[in-house]
Protein backbone atom coordinates (compact mmCIF):
# COMPACT_ATOMS: atom_id res chain seq x y z
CA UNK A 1 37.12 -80.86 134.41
CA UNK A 2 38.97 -83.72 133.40
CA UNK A 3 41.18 -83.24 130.32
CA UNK A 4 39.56 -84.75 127.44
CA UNK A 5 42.22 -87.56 126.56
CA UNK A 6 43.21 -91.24 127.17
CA UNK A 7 46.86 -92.92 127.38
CA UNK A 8 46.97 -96.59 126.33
CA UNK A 9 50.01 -98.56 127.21
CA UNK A 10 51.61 -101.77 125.95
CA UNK A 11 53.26 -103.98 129.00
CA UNK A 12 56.57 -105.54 127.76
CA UNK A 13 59.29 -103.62 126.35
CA UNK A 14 57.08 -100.56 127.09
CA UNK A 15 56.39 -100.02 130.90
CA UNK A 16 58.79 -103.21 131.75
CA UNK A 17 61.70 -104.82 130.01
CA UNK A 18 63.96 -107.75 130.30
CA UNK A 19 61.08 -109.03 132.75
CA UNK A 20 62.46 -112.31 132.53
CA UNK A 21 61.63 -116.05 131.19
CA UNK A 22 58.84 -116.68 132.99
CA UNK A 23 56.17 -115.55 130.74
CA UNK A 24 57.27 -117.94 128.33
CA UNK A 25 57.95 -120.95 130.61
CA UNK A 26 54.28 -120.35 131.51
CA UNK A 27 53.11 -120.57 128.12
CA UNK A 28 55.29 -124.34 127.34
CA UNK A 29 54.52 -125.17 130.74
CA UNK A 30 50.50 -125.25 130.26
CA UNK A 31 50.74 -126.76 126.80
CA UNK A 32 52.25 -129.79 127.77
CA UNK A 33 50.22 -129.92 131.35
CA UNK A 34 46.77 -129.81 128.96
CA UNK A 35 48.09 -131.14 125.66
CA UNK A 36 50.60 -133.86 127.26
CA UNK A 37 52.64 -132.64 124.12
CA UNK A 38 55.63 -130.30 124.68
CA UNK A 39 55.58 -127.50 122.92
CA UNK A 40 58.61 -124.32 122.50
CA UNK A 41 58.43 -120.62 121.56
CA UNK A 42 61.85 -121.06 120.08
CA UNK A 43 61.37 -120.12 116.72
CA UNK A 44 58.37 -117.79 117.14
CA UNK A 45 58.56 -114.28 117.04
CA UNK A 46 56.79 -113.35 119.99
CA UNK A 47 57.78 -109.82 120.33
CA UNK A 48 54.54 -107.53 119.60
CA UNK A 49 51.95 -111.25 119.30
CA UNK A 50 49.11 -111.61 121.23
CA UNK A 51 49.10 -114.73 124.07
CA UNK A 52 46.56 -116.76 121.76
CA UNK A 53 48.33 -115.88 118.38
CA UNK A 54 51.78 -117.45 120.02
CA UNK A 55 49.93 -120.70 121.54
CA UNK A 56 48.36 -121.45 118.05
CA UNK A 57 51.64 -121.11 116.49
CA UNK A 58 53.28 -123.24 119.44
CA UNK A 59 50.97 -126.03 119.42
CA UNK A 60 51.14 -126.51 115.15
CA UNK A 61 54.77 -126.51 115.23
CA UNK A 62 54.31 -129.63 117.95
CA UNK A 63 51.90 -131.06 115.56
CA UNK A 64 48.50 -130.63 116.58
CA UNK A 65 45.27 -130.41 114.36
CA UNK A 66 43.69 -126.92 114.08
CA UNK A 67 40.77 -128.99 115.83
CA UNK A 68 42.75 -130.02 119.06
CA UNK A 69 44.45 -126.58 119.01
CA UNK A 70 40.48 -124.87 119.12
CA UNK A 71 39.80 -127.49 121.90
CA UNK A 72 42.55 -126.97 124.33
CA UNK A 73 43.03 -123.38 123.54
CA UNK A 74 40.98 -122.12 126.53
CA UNK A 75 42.30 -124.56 129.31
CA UNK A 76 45.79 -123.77 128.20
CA UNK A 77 45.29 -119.88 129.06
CA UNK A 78 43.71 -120.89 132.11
CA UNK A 79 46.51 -122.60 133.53
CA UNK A 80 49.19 -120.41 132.08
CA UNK A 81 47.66 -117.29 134.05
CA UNK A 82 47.70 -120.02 137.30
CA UNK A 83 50.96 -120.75 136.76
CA UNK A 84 52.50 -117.24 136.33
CA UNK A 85 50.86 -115.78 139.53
CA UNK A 86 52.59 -118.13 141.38
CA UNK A 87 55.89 -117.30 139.58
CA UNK A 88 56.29 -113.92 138.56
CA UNK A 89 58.90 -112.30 140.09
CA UNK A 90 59.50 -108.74 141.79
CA UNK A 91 59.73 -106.75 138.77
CA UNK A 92 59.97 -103.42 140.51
CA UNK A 93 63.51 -103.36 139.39
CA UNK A 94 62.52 -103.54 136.03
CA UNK A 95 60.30 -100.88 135.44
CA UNK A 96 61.41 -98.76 131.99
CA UNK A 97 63.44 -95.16 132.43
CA UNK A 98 60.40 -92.21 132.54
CA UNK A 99 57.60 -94.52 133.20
CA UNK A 100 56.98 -93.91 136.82
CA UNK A 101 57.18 -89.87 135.88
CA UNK A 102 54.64 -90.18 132.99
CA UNK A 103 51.92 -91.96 134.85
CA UNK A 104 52.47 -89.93 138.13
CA UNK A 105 51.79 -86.73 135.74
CA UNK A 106 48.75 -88.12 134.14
CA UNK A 107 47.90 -89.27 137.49
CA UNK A 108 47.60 -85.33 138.67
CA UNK A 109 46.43 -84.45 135.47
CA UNK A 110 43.45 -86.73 135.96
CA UNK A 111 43.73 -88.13 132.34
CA UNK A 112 42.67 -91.98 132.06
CA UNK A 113 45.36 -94.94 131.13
CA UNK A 114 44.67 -98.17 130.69
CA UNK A 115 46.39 -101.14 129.18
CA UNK A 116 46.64 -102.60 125.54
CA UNK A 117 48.34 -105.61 125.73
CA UNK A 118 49.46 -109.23 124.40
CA UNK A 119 49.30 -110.68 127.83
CA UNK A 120 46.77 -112.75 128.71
CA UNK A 121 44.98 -110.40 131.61
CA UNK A 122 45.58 -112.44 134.97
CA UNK A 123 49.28 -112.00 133.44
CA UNK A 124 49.48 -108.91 132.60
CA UNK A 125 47.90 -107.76 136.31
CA UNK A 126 50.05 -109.75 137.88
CA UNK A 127 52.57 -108.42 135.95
CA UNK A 128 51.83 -104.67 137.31
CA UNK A 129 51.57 -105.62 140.46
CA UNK A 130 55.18 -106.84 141.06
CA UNK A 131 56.27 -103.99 139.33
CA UNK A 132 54.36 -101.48 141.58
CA UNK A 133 52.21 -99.70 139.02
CA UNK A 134 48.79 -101.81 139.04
CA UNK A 135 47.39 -98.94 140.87
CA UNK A 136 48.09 -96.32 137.83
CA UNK A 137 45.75 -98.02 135.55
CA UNK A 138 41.92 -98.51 135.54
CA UNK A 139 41.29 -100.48 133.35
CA UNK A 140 42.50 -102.82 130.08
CA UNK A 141 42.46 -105.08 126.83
CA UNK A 142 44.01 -108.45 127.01
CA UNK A 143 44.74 -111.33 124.58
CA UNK A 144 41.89 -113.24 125.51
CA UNK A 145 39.50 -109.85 124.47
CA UNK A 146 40.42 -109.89 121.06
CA UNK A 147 41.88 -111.34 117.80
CA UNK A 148 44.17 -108.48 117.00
CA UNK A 149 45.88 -105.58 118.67
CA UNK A 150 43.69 -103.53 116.58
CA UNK A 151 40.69 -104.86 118.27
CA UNK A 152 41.98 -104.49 121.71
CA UNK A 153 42.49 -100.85 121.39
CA UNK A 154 39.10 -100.26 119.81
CA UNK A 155 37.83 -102.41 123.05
CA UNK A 156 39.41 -100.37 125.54
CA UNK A 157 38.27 -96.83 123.67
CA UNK A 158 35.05 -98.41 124.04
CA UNK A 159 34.66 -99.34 127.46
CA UNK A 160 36.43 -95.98 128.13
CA UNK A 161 33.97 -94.20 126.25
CA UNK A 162 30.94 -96.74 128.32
CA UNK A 163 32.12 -95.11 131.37
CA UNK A 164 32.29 -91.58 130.81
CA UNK A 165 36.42 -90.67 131.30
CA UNK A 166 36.16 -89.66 128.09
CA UNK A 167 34.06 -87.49 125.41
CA UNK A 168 33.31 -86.62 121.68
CA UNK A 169 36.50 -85.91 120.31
CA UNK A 170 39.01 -87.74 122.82
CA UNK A 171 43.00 -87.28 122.04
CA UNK A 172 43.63 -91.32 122.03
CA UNK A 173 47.35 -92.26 122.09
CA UNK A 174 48.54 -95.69 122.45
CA UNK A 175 52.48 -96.28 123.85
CA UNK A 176 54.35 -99.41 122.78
CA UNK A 177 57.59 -100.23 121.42
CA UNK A 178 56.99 -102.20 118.80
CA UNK A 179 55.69 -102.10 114.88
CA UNK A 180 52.85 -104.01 115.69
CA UNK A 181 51.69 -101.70 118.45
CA UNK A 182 52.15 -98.63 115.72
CA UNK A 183 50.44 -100.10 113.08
CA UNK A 184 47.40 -101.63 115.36
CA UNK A 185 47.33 -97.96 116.42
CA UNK A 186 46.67 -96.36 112.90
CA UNK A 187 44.45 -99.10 112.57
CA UNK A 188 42.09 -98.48 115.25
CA UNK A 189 41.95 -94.63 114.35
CA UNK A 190 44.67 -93.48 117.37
CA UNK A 191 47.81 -91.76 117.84
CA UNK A 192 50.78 -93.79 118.36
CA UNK A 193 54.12 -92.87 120.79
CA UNK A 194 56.72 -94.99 120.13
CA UNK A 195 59.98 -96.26 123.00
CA UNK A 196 62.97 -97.43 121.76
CA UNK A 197 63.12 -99.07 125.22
CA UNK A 198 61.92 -103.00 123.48
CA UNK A 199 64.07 -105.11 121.44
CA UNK A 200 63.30 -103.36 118.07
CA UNK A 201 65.74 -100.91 116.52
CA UNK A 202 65.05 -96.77 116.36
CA UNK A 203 65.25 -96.86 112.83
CA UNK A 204 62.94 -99.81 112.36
CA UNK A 205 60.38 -98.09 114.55
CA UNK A 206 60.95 -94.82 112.56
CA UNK A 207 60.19 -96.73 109.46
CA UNK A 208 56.53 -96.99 110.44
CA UNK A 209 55.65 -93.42 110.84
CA UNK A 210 54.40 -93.41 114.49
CA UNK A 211 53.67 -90.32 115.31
CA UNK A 212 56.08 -89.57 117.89
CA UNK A 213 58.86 -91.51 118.27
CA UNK A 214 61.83 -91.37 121.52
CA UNK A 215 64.47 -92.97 123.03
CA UNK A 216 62.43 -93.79 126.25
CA UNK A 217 59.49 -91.52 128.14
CA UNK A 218 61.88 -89.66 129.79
CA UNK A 219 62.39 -87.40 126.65
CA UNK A 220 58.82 -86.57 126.82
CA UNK A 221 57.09 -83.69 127.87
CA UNK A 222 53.82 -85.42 128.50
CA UNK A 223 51.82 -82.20 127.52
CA UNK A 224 51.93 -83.80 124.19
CA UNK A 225 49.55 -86.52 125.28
CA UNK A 226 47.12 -83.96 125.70
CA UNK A 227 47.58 -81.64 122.62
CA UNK A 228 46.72 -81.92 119.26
């Protein structure tokens, strides 16, 4: 029998860091190929936003109508997610310290993970798939599922839940390295694990109570995933 729990992971400064600009270039680069305006993320703080949440802000700041933002939203995540298959680079390199261990051991363990992320999905795939760990998740929640973090883990412990990895009584956890990805956690009724492997400080993570906070997954004995 499978044990009775299911690891949720955030993508960038969690499984992957210092990934490079790309993701953003993406993101200015399909504003101003829809929009014909050019558009920055200077300014915004995109660490632990959804994809959608950082386009809005993009496209005010260059002056568009909430109206014309609506409009162009969904051809602008379109061609972002184009654009960044054809760019993202080998990220293999960049893979966070204890990452590779952790999955491999829920791997063998047969317990579920799936993603929870801000990345638009054909992003976020893509993203796993340079880095060489596509194959260690089943399943996730992108920005396009959902208008807050929040949502996207109550999406994924519902599809989960849809088809059967896990029961009544499931030991959720969700992995990130960021405030938002704590707080979206207690939100949506789950554990949190926080990394200090993002940009945030330890102590700024500590501030928000997740419930288990380290240095990077290596310091974890992954047994706590599955306990109480």
């Amino acid at each position: 029998m499978e044990p009775n729990a299911l690891v949720l992971f955030d993508i960038d400064g969690t499984l992957l860091r210092r990934a490079g600009p790309h993701h953003r270039q993406v993101l200015e680069d399909a504003v101003l190929r829809v929009t014909g305006r050019a558009a920055t993320t200077d300014g915004i703080p995109v660490a632990g936003m959804l994809d959608g949440q950082i386009l809005r802000l993009m496209m005010a700041a260059a002056g568009l109508q909430q109206a014309e933002i609506r409009a162009h939203l969904p051809a602008i995540m379109e061609k972002a997610q184009s654009l960044y298959a054809r760019r993202c680079p080998d990220l293999r390199g960049k893979v966070c310290p204890g990452v590779r261990m952790v999955l491999s051991r829920l791997a063998r363990g047969g317990v579920p993970t799936g993603l929870v992320t801000g990345n638009l999905s054909r992003i976020a795939w893509r993203k796993m798939h340079n880095a060489g760990l596509k194959e260690r998740f089943r399943f996730g929640a992108f920005a396009e599922q959902g208008a807050t973090r929040a949502a996207l883990i109550r999406r994924a412990v519902r599809e989960a839940r849809l088809a059967g990895w896990i029961g009544r009584g499931a030991l959720i956890t969700m992995v990130g390295d960021h405030p938002n990805d704590i707080l979206a956690a207690r939100a949506a009724g789950v554990r949190s694990l926080a990394v200090g492997t993002g940009i945030v400080a330890m102590d700024e993570l500590r501030a928000h109570a997740p419930d288990l906070l380290l240095e990077d997954l290596r310091a974890l004995d992954h047994r706590w995933l599955l306990t109480a």
